[in-house]
Protein backbone atom coordinates (compact mmCIF):
# COMPACT_ATOMS: atom_id res chain seq x y z
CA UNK A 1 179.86 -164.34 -9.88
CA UNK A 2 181.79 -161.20 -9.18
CA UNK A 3 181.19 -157.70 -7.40
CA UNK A 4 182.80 -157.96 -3.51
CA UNK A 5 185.38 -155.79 -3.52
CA UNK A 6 187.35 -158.24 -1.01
CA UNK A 7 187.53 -162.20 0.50
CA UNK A 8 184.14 -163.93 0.73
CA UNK A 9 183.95 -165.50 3.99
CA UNK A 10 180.58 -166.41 4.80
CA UNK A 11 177.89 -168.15 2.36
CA UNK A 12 174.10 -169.29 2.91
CA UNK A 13 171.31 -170.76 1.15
CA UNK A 14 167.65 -169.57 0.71
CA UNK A 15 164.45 -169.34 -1.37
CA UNK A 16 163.01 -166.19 -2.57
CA UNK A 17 160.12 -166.01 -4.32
CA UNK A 18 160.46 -169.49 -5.76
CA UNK A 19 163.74 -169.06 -6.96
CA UNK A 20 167.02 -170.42 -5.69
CA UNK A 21 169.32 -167.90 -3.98
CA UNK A 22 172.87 -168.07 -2.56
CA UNK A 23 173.76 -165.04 -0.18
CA UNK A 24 177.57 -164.12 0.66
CA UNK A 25 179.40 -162.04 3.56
CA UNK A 26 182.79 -160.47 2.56
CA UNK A 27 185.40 -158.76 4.18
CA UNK A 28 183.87 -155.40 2.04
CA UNK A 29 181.29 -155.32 5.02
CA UNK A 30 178.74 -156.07 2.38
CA UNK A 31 176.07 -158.57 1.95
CA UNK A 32 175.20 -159.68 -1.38
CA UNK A 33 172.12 -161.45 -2.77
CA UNK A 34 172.84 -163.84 -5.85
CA UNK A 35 170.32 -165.46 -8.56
CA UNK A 36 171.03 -168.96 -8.31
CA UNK A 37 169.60 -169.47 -11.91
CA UNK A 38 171.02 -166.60 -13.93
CA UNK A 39 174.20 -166.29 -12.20
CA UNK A 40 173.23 -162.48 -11.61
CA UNK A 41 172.80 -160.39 -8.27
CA UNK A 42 169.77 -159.54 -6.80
CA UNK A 43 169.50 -155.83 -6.04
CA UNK A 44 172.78 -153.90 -4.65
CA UNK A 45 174.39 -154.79 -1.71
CA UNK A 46 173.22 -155.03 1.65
CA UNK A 47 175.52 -152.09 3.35
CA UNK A 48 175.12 -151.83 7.67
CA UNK A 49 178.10 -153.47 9.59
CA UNK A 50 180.18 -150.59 10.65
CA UNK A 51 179.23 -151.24 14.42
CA UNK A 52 180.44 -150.28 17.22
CA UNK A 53 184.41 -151.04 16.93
CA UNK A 54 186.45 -150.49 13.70
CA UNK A 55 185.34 -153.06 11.77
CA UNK A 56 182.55 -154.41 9.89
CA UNK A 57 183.45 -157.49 8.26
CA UNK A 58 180.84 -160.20 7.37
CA UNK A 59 181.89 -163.21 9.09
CA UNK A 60 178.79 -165.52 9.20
CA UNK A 61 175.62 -165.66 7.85
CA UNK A 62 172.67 -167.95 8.29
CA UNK A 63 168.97 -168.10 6.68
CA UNK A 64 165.44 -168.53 8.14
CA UNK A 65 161.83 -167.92 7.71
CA UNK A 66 160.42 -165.43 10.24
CA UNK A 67 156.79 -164.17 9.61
CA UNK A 68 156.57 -166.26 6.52
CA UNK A 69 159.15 -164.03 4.69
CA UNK A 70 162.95 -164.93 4.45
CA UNK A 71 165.54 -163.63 6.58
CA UNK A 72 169.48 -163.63 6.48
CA UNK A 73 171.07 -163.21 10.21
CA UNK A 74 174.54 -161.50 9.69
CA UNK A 75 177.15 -160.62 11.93
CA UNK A 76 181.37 -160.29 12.31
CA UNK A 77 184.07 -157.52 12.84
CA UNK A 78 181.59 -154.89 14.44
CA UNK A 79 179.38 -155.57 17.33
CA UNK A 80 175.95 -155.63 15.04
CA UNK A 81 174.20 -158.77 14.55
CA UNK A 82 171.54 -157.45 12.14
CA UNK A 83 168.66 -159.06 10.45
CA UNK A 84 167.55 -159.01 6.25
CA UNK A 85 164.38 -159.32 4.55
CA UNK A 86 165.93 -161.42 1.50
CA UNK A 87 163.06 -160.27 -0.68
CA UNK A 88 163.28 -156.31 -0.47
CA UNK A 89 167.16 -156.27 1.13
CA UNK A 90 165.84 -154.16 4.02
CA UNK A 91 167.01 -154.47 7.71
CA UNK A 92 164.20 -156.36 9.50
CA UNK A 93 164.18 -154.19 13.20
CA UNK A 94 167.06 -152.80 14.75
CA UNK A 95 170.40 -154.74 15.21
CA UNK A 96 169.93 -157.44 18.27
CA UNK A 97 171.79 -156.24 21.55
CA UNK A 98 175.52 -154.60 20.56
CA UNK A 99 177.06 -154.91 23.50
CA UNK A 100 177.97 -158.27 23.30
CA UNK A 101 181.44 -158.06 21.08
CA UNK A 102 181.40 -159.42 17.73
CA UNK A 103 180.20 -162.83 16.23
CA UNK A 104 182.04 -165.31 14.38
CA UNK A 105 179.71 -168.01 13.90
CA UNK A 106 175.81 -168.21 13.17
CA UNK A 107 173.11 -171.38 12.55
CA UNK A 108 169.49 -171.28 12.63
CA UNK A 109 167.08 -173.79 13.79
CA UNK A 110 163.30 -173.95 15.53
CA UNK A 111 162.91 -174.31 19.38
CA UNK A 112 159.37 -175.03 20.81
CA UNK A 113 158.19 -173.63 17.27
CA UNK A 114 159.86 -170.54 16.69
CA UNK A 115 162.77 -169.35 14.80
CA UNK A 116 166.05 -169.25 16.46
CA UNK A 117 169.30 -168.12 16.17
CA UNK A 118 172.38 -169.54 18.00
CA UNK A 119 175.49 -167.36 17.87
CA UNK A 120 179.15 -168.00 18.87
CA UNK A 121 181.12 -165.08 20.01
CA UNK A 122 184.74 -163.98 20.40
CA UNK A 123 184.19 -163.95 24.31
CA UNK A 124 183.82 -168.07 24.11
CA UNK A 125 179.83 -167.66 24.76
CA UNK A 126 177.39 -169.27 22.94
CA UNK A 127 174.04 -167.03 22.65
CA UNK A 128 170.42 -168.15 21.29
CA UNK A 129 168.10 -165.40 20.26
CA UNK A 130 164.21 -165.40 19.27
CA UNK A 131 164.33 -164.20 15.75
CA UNK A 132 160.32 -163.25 16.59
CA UNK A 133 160.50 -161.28 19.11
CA UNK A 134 164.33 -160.33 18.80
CA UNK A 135 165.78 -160.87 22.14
CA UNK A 136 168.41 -163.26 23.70
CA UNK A 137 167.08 -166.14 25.43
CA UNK A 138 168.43 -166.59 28.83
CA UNK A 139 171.98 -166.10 30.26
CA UNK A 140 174.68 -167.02 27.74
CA UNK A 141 176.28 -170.65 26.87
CA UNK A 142 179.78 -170.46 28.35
CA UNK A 143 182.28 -173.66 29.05
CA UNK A 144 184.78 -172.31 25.99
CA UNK A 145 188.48 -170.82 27.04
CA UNK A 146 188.38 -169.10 23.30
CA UNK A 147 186.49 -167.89 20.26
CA UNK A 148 183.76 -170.10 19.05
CA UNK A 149 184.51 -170.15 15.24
CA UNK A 150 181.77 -172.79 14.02
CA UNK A 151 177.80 -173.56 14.34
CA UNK A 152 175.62 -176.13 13.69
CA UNK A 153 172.78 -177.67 14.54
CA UNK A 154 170.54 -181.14 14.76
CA UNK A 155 167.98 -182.75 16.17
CA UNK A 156 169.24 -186.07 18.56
CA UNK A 157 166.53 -188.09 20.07
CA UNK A 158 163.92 -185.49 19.24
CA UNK A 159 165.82 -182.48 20.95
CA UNK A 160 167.40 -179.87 19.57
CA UNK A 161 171.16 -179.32 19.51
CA UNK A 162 173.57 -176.96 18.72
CA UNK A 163 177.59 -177.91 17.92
CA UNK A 164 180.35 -175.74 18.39
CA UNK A 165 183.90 -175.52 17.20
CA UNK A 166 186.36 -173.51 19.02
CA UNK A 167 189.92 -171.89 19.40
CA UNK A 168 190.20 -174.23 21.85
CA UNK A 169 190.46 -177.56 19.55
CA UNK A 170 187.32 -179.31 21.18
CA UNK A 171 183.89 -179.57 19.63
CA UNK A 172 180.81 -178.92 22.30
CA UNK A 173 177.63 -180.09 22.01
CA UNK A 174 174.65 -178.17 23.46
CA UNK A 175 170.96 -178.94 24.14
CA UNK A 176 169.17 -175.94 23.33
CA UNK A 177 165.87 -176.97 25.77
CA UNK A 178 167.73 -177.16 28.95
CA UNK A 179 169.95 -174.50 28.06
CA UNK A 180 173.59 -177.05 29.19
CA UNK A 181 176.10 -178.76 27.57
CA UNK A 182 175.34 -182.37 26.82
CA UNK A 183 178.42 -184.72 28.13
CA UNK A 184 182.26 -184.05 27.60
CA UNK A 185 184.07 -181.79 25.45
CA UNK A 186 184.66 -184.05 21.98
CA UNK A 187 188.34 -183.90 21.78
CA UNK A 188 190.76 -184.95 19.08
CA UNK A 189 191.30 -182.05 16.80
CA UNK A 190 195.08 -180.78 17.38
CA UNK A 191 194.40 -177.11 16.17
CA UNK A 192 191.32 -174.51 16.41
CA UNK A 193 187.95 -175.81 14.75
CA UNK A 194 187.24 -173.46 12.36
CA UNK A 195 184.01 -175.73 10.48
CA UNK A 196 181.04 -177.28 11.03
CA UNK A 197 178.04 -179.11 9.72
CA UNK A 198 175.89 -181.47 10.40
CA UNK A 199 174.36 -184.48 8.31
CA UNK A 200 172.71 -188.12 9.01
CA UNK A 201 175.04 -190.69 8.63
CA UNK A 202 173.97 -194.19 8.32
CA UNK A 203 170.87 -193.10 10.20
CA UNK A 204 171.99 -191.33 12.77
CA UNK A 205 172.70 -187.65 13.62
CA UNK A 206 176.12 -186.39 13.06
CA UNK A 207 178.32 -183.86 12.62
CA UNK A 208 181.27 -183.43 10.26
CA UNK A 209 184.08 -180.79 11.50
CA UNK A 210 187.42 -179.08 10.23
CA UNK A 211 190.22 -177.34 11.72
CA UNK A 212 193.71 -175.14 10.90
CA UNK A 213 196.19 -178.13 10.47
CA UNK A 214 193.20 -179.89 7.54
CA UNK A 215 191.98 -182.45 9.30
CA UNK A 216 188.11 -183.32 8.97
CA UNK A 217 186.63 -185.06 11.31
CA UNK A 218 183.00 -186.92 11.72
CA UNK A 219 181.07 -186.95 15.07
CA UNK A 220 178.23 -189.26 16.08
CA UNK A 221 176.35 -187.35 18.09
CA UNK A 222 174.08 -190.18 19.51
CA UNK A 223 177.11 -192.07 20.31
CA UNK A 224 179.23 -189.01 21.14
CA UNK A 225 182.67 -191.07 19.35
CA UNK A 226 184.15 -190.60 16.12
CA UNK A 227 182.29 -192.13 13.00
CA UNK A 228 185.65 -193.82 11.40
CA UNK A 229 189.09 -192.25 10.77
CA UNK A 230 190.18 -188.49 10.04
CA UNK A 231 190.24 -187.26 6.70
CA UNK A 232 193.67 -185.77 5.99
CA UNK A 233 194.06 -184.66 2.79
CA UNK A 234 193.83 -181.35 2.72
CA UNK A 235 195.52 -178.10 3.47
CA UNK A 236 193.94 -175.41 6.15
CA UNK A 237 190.02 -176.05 6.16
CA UNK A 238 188.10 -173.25 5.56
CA UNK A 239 184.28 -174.50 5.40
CA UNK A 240 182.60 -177.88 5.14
CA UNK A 241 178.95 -178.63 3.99
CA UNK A 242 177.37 -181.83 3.12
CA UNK A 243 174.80 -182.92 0.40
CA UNK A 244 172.70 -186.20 -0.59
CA UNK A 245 173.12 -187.48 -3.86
CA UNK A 246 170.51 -190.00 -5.07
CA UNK A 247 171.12 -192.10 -1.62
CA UNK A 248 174.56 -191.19 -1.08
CA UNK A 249 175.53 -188.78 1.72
CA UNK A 250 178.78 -186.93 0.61
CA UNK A 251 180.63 -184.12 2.36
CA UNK A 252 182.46 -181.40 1.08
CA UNK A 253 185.51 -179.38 2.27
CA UNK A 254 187.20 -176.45 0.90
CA UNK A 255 190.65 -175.78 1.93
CA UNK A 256 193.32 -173.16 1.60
CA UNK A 257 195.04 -174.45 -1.73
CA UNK A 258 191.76 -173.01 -3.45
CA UNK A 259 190.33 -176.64 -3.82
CA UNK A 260 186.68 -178.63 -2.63
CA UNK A 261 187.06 -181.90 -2.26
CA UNK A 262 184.20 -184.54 -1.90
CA UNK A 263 184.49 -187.66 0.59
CA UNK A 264 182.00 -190.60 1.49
CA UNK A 265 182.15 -190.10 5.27
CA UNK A 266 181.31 -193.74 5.73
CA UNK A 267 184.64 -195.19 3.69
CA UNK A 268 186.92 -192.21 4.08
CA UNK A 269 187.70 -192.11 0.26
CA UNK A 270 187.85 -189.57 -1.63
CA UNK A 271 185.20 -188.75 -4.17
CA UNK A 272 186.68 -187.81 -8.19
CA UNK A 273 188.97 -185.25 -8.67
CA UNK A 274 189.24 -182.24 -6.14
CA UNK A 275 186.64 -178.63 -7.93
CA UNK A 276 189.47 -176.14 -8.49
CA UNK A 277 189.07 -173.08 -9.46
CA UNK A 278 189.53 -170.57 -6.74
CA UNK A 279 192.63 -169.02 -6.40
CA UNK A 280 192.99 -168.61 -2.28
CA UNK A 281 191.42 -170.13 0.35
CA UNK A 282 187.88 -171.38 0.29
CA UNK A 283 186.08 -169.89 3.32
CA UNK A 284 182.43 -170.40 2.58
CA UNK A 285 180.15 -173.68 1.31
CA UNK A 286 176.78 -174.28 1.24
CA UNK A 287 174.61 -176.63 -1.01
CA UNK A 288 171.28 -176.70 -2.53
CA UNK A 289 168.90 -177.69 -5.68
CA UNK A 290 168.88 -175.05 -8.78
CA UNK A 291 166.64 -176.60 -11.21
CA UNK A 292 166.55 -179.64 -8.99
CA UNK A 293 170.13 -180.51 -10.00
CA UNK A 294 172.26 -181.03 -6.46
CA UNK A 295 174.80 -177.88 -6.75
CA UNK A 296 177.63 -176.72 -4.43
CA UNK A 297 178.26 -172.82 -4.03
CA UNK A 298 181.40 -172.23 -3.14
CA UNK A 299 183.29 -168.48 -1.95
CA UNK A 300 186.55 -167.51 -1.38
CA UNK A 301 189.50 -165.11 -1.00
CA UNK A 302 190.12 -164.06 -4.56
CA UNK A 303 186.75 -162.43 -4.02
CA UNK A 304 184.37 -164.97 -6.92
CA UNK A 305 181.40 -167.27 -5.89
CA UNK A 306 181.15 -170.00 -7.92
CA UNK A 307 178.52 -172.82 -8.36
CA UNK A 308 179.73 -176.83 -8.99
CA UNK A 309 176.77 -178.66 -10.42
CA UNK A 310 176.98 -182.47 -8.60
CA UNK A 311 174.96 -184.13 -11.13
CA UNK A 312 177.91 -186.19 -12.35
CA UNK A 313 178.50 -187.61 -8.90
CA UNK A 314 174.72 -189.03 -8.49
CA UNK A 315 176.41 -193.01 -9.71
CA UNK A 316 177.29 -194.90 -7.52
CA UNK A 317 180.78 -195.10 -5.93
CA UNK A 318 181.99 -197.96 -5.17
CA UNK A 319 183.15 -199.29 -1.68
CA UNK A 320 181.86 -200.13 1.49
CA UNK A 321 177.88 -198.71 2.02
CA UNK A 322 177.82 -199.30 5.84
């Protein structure tokens, strides 16, 4: 699927009127709006991020429902973090606050039932905003010494968290009710955490991250301790997402040598052959069901989206099933 004019570096997932859709941030300060069916795009592209500064990049995107209709949060090189009514392609309000600096990282989630945002900022803050009423909640998140690059978020023991990677090499955990950080900095990446995602493994909440030197790493975030060994077999990581297949939790990482590569977080092996196809580095990944066949979409620098269809990968691989 072609038509940014540069890089793709942010992807997400949604569901618009029924229908499968995957929606990409470039480096073209555009967001697009792709048929997950077809292949084709849906309407023109979302145009809006010159800001406030030079730049207007899309760095990270994130879906929601808000009002029963769904939503894309997008934000980046300006100081705009605007809001997109996925089924017309209209801005939803006026841009939240723009005084902040600009965003690198974006996840969505539901605290005491509404739709939130939580946003991680080149000034090492983490911010959470009501996507209702469109205002920050409370003073910002702040503990980092650099930019926060990666979001996620999970529930653990009922509460809602959100993860962040940084600059700094550490990977925070944050309980969005009391508004603190939960415990010690998780340390043990040697270079900036540039990925994040979270997944259940073996029952419990976790969260898989990647950083600059391609090392993945899995979290427990009951347990706070790492959930088995690094994976290292890849170059730069770029994004990391996770799926189910039948039973089977896998996780997915694509890199700078223009590869994603599949791993069974539980054994540490690698999963078939590496997709390849990309020429450049992989910088967004995000998975979902088109015609309830387990897909990954997949964008990158040499400007293509592509979806993998996973169906092959439903058999069971053998090894250890913990």
């Amino acid at each position: 699927m072609t038509g940014h004019e540069h890089g793709i570096w942010s992807l997400a997932m949604a569901v618009v009127d029924g229908r499968p859709v995957a929606v990409s941030g470039s480096h073209d300060e555009t967001v697009r709006i792709w048929d997950l069916g077809d292949g084709r795009p849906v309407g023109g592209p979302l145009v809006g991020h010159n800001g406030l500064i030079r730049n207007g990049e899309v760095w990270s995107l994130a879906t929601a429902v808000v009002d029963g209709r769904p939503v894309v949060i997008s934000g980046g090189g300006s100081n705009l973090i605007q809001m997109w009514d996925l089924a017309t392609g209209r801005h939803v309000g006026e841009p939240l606050d723009q005084s902040i600096g600009r965003m690198c990282a974006v996840a969505t989630t539901v605290l005491d039932r509404r739709p939130v945002a939580v946003t991680g900022h080149v000034d090492g803050a983490v911010r959470v905003w009501d996507l209702v009423g469109r205002e920050q909640i409370g003073e910002p998140l702040t503990g980092r010494t650099d930019w926060v690059e990666a979001v996620a978020t999970a529930v653990v023991d009922g509460r809602p968290v959100a993860v962040t990677g940084s600059n700094d090499r550490t990977v925070r955990v944050w309980d969005l009710t009391d508004r603190e950080q939960t415990g010690e900095p998780l340390a043990g990446h040697t270079n900036e955490v540039r990925a994040a995602a979270t997944a259940v493994v073996s029952g419990r909440p976790a969260v898989v991250t990647g950083d600059c030197d391609g090392t993945v790493r899995v979290w427990g975030l009951a347990t706070r301790r790492p959930a088995g060994e690094p994976l290292e077999a890849h170059s730069e990581v770029g994004a990391v997402t996770t799926a189910v297949l039948g039973s089977r939790l896998i996780v997915l990482v694509g890199s700078g040598d223009g590869t994603v590569r599949m791993w069974d977080p539980i054994t540490g092996r690698q999963i078939g052959e590496p997709l390849e196809g990309h020429k450049g580095m992989v910088w967004g990944a995000a998975t979902t069901l088109v015609d309830g066949r387990p897909v990954v979409v997949t964008g990158g620098h040499d400007k293509t989206v592509r979806v993998w269809d996973l169906t092959g990968l439903q058999a069971p691989v053998r090894g250890d099933t913990g």
